[in-house]
N, C-alpha and C. Protein backbone atom coordinates (compact mmCIF):
# COMPACT_ATOMS: atom_id res chain seq x y z
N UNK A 1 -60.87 67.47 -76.26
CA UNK A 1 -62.13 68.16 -76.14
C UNK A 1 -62.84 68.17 -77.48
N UNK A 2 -64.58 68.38 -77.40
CA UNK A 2 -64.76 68.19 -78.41
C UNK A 2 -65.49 69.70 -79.32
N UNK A 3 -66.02 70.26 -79.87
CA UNK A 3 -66.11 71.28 -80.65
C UNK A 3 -67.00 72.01 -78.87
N UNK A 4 -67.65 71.55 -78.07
CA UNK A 4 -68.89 71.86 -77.48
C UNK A 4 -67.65 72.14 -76.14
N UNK A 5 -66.15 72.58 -76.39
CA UNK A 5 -65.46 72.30 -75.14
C UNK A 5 -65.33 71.41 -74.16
N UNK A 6 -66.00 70.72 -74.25
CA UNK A 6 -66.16 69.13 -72.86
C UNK A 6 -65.71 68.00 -73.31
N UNK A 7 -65.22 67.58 -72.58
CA UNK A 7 -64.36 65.94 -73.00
C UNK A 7 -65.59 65.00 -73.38
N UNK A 8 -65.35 64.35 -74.56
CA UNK A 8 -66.12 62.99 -75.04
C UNK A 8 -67.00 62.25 -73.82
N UNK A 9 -66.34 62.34 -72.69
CA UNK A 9 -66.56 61.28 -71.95
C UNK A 9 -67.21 61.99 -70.85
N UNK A 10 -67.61 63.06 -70.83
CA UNK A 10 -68.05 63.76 -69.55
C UNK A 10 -69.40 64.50 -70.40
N UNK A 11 -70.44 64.22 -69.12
CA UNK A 11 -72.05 65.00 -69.09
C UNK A 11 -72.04 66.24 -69.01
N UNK A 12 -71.39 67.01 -68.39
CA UNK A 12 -70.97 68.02 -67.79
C UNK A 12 -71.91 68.82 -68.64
N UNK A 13 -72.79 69.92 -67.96
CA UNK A 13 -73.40 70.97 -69.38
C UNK A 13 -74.97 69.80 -69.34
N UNK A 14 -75.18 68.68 -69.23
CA UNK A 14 -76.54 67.92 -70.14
C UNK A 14 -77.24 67.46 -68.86
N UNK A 15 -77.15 68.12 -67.74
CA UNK A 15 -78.25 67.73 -66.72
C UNK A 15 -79.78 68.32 -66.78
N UNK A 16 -79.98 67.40 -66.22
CA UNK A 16 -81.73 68.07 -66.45
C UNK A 16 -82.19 69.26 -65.49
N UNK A 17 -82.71 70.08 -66.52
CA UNK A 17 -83.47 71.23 -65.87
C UNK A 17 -84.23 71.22 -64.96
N UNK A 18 -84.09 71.50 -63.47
CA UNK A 18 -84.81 71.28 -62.50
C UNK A 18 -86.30 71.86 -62.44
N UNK A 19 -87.07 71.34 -61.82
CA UNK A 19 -88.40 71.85 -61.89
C UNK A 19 -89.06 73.31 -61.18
N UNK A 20 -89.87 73.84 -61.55
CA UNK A 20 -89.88 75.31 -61.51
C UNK A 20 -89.90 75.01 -59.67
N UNK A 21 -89.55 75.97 -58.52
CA UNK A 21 -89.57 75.81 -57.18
C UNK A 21 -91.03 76.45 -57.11
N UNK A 22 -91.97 75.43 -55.96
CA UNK A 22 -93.13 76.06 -55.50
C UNK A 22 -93.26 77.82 -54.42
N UNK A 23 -93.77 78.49 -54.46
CA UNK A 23 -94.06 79.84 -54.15
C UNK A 23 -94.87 79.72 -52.95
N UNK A 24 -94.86 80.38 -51.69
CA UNK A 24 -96.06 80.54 -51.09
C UNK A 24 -96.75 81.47 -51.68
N UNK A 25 -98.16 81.46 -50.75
CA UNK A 25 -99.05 82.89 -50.80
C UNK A 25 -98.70 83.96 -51.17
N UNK A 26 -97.40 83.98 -50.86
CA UNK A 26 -97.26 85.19 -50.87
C UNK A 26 -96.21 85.36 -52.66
N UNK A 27 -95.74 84.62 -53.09
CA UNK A 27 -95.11 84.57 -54.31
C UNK A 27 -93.58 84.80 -53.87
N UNK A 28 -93.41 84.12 -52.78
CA UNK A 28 -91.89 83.83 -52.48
C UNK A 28 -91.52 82.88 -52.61
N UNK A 29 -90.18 82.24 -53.05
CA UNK A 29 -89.51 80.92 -52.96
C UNK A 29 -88.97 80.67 -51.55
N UNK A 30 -89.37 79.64 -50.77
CA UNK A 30 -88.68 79.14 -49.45
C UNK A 30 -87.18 78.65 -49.86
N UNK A 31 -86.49 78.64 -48.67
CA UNK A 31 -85.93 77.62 -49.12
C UNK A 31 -85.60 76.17 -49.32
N UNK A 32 -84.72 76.29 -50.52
CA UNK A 32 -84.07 74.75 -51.59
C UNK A 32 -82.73 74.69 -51.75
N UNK A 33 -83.02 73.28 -51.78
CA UNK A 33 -81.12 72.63 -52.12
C UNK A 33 -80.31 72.87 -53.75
N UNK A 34 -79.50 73.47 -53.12
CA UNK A 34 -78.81 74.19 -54.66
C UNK A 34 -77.86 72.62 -54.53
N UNK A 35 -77.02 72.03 -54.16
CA UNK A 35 -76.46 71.07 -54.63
C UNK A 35 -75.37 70.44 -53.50
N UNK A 36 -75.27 69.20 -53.46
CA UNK A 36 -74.27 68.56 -52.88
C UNK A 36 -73.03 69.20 -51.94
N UNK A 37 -72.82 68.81 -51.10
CA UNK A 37 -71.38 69.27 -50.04
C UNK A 37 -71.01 68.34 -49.56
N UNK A 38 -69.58 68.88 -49.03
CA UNK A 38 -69.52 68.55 -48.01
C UNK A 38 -67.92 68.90 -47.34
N UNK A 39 -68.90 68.65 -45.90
CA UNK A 39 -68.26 69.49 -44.51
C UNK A 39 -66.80 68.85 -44.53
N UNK A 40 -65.38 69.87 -44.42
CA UNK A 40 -64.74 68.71 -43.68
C UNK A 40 -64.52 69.90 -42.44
N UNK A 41 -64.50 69.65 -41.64
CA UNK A 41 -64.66 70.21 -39.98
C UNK A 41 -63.32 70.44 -39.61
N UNK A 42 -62.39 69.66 -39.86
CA UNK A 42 -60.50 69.53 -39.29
C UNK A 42 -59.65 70.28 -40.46
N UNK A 43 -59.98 70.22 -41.64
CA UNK A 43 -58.94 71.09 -42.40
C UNK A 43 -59.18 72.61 -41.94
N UNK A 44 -57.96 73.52 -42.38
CA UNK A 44 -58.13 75.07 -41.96
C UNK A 44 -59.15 75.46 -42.56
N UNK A 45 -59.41 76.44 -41.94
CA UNK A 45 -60.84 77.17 -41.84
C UNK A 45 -60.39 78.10 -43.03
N UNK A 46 -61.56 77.79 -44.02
CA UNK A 46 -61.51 78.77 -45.15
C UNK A 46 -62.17 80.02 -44.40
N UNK A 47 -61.80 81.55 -45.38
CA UNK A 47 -62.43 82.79 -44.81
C UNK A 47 -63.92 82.69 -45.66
N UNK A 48 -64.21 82.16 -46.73
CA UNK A 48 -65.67 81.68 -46.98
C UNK A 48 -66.71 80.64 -47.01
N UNK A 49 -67.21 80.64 -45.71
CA UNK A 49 -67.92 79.63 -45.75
C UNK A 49 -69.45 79.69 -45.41
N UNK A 50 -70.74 78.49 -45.66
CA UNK A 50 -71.93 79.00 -45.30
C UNK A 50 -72.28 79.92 -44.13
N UNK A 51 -73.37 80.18 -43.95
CA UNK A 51 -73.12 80.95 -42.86
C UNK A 51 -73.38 80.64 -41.64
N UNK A 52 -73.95 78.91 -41.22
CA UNK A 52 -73.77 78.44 -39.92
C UNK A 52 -72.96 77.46 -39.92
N UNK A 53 -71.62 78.01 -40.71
CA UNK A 53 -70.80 76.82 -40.46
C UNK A 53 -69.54 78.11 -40.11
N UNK A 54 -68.93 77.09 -39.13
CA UNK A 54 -67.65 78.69 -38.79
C UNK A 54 -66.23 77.89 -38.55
N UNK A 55 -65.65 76.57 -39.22
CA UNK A 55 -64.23 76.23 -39.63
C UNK A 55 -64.38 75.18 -40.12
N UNK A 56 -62.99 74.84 -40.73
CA UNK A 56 -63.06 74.01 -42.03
C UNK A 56 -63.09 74.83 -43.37
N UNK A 57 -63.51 73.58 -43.92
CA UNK A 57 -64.00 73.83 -45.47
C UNK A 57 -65.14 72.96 -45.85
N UNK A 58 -65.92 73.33 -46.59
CA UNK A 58 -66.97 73.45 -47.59
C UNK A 58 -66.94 73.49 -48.72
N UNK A 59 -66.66 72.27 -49.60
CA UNK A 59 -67.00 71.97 -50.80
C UNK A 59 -68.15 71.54 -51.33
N UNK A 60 -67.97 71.83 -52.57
CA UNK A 60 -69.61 71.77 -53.24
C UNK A 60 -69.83 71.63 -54.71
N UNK A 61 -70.75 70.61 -54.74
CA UNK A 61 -70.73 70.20 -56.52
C UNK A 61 -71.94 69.46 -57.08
N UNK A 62 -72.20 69.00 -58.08
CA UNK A 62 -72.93 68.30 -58.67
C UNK A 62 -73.34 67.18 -57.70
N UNK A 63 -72.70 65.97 -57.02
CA UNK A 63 -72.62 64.79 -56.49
C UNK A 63 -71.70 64.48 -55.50
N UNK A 64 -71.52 64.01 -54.60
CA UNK A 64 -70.79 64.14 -53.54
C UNK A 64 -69.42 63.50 -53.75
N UNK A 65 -69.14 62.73 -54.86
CA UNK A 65 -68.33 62.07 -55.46
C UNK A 65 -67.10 63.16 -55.72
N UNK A 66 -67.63 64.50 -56.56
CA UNK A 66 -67.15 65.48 -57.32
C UNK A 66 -65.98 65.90 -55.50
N UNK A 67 -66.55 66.22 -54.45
CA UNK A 67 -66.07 67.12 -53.46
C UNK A 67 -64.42 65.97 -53.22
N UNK A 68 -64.92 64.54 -53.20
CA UNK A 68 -63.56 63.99 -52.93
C UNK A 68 -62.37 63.51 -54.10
N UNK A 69 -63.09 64.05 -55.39
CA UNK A 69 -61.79 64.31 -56.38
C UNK A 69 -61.10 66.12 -56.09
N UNK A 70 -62.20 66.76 -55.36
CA UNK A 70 -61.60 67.98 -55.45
C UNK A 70 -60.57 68.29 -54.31
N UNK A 71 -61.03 67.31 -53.09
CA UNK A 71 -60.06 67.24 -52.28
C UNK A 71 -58.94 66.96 -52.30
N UNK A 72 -58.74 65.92 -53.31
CA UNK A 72 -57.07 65.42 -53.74
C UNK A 72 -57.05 66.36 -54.58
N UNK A 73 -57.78 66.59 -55.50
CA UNK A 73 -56.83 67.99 -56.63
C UNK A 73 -56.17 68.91 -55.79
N UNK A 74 -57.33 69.92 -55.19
CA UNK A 74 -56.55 70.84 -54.12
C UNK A 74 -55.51 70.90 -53.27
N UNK A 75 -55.49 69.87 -52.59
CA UNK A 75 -55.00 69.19 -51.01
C UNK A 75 -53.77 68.19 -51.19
N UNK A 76 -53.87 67.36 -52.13
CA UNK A 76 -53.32 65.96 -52.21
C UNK A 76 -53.70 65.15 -50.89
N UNK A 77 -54.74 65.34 -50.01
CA UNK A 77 -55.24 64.54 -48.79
C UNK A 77 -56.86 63.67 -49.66
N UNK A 78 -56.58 62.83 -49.17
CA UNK A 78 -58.22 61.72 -49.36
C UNK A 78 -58.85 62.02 -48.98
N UNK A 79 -60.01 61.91 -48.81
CA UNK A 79 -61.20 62.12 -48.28
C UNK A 79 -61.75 61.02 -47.28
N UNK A 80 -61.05 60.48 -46.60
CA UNK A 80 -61.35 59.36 -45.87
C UNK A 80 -60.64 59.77 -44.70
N UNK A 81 -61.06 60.02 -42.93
CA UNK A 81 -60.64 60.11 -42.20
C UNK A 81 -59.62 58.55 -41.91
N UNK A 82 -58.23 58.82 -41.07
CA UNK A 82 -58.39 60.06 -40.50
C UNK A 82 -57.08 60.79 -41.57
N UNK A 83 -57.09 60.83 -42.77
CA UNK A 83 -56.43 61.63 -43.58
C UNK A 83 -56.78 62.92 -43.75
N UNK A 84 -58.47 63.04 -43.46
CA UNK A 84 -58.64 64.78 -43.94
C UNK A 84 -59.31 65.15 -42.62
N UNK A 85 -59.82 63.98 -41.54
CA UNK A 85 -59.94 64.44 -40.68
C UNK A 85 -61.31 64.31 -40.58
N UNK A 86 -62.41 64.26 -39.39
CA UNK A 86 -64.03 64.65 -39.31
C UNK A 86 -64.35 65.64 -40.78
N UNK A 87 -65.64 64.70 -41.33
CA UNK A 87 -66.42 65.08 -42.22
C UNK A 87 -67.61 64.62 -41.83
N UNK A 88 -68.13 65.62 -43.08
CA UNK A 88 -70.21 65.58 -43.69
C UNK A 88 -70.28 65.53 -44.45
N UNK A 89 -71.35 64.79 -45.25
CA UNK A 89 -71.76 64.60 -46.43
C UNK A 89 -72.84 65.77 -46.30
N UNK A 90 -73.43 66.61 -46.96
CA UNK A 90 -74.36 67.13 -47.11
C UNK A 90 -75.37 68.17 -48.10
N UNK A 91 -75.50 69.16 -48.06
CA UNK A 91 -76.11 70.22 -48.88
C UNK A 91 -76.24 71.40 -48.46
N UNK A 92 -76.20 71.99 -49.84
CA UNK A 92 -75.76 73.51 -49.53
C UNK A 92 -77.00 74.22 -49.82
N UNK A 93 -78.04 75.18 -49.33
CA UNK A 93 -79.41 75.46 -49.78
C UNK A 93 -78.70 76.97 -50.27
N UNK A 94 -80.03 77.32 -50.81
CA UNK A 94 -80.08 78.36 -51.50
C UNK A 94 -79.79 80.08 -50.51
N UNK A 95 -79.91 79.25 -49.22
CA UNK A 95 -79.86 80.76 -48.79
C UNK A 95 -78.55 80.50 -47.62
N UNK A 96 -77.42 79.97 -48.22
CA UNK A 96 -76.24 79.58 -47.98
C UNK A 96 -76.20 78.70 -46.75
N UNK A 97 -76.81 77.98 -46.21
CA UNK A 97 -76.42 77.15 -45.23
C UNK A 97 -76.12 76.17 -45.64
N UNK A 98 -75.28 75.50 -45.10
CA UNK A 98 -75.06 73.53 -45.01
C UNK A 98 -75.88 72.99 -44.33
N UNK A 99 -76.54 71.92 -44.83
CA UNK A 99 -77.57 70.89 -43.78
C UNK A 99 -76.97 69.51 -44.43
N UNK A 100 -77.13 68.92 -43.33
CA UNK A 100 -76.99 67.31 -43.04
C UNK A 100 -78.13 66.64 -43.84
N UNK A 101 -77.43 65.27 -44.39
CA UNK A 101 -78.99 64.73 -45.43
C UNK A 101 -79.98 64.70 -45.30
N UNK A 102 -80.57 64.51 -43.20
CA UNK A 102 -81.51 64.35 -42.93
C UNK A 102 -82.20 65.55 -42.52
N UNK A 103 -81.84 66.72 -42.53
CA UNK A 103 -82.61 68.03 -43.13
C UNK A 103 -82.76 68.15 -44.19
N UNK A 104 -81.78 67.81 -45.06
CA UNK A 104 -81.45 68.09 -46.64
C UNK A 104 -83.18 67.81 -47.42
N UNK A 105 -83.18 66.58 -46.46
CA UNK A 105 -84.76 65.67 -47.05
C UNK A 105 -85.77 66.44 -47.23
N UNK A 106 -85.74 66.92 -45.68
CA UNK A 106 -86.82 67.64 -45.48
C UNK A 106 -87.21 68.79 -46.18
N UNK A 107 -85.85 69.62 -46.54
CA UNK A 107 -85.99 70.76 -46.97
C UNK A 107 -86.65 70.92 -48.56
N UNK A 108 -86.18 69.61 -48.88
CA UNK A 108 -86.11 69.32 -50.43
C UNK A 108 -87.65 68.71 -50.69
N UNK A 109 -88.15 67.95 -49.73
CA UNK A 109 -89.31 67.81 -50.15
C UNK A 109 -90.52 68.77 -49.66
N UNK A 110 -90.40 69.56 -49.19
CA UNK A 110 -91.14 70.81 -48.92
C UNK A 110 -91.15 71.54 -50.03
N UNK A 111 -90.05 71.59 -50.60
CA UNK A 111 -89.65 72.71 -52.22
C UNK A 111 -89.80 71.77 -52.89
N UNK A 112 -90.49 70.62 -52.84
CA UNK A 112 -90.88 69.28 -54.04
C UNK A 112 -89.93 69.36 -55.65
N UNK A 113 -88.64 68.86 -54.37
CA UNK A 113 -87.04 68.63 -55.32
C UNK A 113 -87.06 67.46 -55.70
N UNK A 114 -87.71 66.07 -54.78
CA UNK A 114 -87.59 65.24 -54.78
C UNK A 114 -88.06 64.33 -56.43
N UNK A 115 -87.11 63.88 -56.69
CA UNK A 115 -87.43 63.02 -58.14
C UNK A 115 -87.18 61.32 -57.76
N UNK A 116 -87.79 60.28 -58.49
CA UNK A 116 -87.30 59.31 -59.15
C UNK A 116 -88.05 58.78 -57.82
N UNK A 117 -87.51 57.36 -57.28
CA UNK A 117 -88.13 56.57 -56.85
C UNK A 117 -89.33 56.97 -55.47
N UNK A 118 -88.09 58.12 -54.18
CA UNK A 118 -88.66 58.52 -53.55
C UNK A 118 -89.64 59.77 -53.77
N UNK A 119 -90.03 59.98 -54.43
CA UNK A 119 -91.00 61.11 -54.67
C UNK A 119 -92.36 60.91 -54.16
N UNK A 120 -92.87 61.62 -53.36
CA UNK A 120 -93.70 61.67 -52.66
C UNK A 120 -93.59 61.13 -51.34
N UNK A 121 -92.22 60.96 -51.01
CA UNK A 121 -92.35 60.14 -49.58
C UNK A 121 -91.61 61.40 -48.96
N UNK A 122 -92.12 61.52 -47.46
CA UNK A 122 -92.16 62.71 -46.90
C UNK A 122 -90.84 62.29 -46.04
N UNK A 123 -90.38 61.11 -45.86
CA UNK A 123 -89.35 60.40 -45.17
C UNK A 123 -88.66 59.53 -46.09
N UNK A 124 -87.54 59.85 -45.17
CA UNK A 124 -86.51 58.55 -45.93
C UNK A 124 -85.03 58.15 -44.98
N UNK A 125 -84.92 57.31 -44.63
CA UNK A 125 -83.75 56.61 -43.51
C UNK A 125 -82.48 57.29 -43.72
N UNK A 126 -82.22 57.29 -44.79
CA UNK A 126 -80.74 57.63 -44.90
C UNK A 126 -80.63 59.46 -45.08
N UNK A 127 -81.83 60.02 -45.49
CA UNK A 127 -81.78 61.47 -45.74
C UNK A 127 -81.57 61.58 -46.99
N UNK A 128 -81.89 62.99 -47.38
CA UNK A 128 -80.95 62.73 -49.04
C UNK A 128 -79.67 62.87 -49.86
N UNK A 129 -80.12 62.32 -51.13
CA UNK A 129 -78.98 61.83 -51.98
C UNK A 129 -78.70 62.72 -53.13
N UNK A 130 -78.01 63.13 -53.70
CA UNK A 130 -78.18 63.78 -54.61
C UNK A 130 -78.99 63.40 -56.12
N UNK A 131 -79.15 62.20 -56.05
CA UNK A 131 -79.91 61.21 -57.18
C UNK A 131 -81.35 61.53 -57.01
N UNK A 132 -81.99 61.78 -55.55
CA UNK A 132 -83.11 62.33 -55.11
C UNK A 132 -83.57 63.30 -56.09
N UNK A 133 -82.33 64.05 -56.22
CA UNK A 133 -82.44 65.63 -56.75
C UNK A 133 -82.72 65.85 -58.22
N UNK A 134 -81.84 65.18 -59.00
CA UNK A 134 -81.20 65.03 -60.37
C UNK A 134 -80.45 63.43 -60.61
């Protein structure tokens, strides 16, 4: 580690500051995608999870990458059915639900999350990515 606690080789701590979230009329924040998940549906049902999701587990991180190193840390199971069983890739919003990418999109470009290539496109095939985001 280096004086700043973080390994040489890791970003961790140096992501970019997301952009302020738009307000309605009224000076409320709707909701936005706080960051990456994902569903696995067949492992035991944690006692905390979003709140329209009701078994399994729900992991959650920076990039969707992060959820299937955490699965083998935790678990020693892969992340590849049928080892861990039915999964989702998805996102976790701010007012605790899980959505699927192709809400994820939607939600995110309403709260104008969207960065980098797709920005400004109100659609997108695959739904979103976390690269969308940050």
């Amino acid at each position: 580690m280096n004086s700043n606690n973080q390994h040489p080789e890791s970003d961790c701590g140096n992501y970019p500051t997301p952009a302020p979230l738009p307000k309605d009329a009224e000076g409320k924040v709707g909701e936005y995608i706080l960051c990456a998940a994902t569903w696995y549906k067949e492992l035991p049902t944690s006692k905390i999870l979003p709140k329209n999701i009701d078994n399994g587990v729900v992991l959650c991180g920076y990039r969707h990458g992060d959820m299937i190193h955490q699965l083998l840390a935790l678990t020693g199971v892969r992340s590849v059915t049928p080892d861990c069983g039915e999964y989702e890739q998805g996102f976790l919003t701010n007012i605790n639900r899980f959505v699927g990418r192709k809400e994820a999109y939607r939600i995110a470009f309403k709260a104008d999350q969207i960065h980098g290539p797709n920005k400004g496109q109100s659609e997108n095939s695959i739904g979103l990515t976390s690269e969308d985001l940050y």
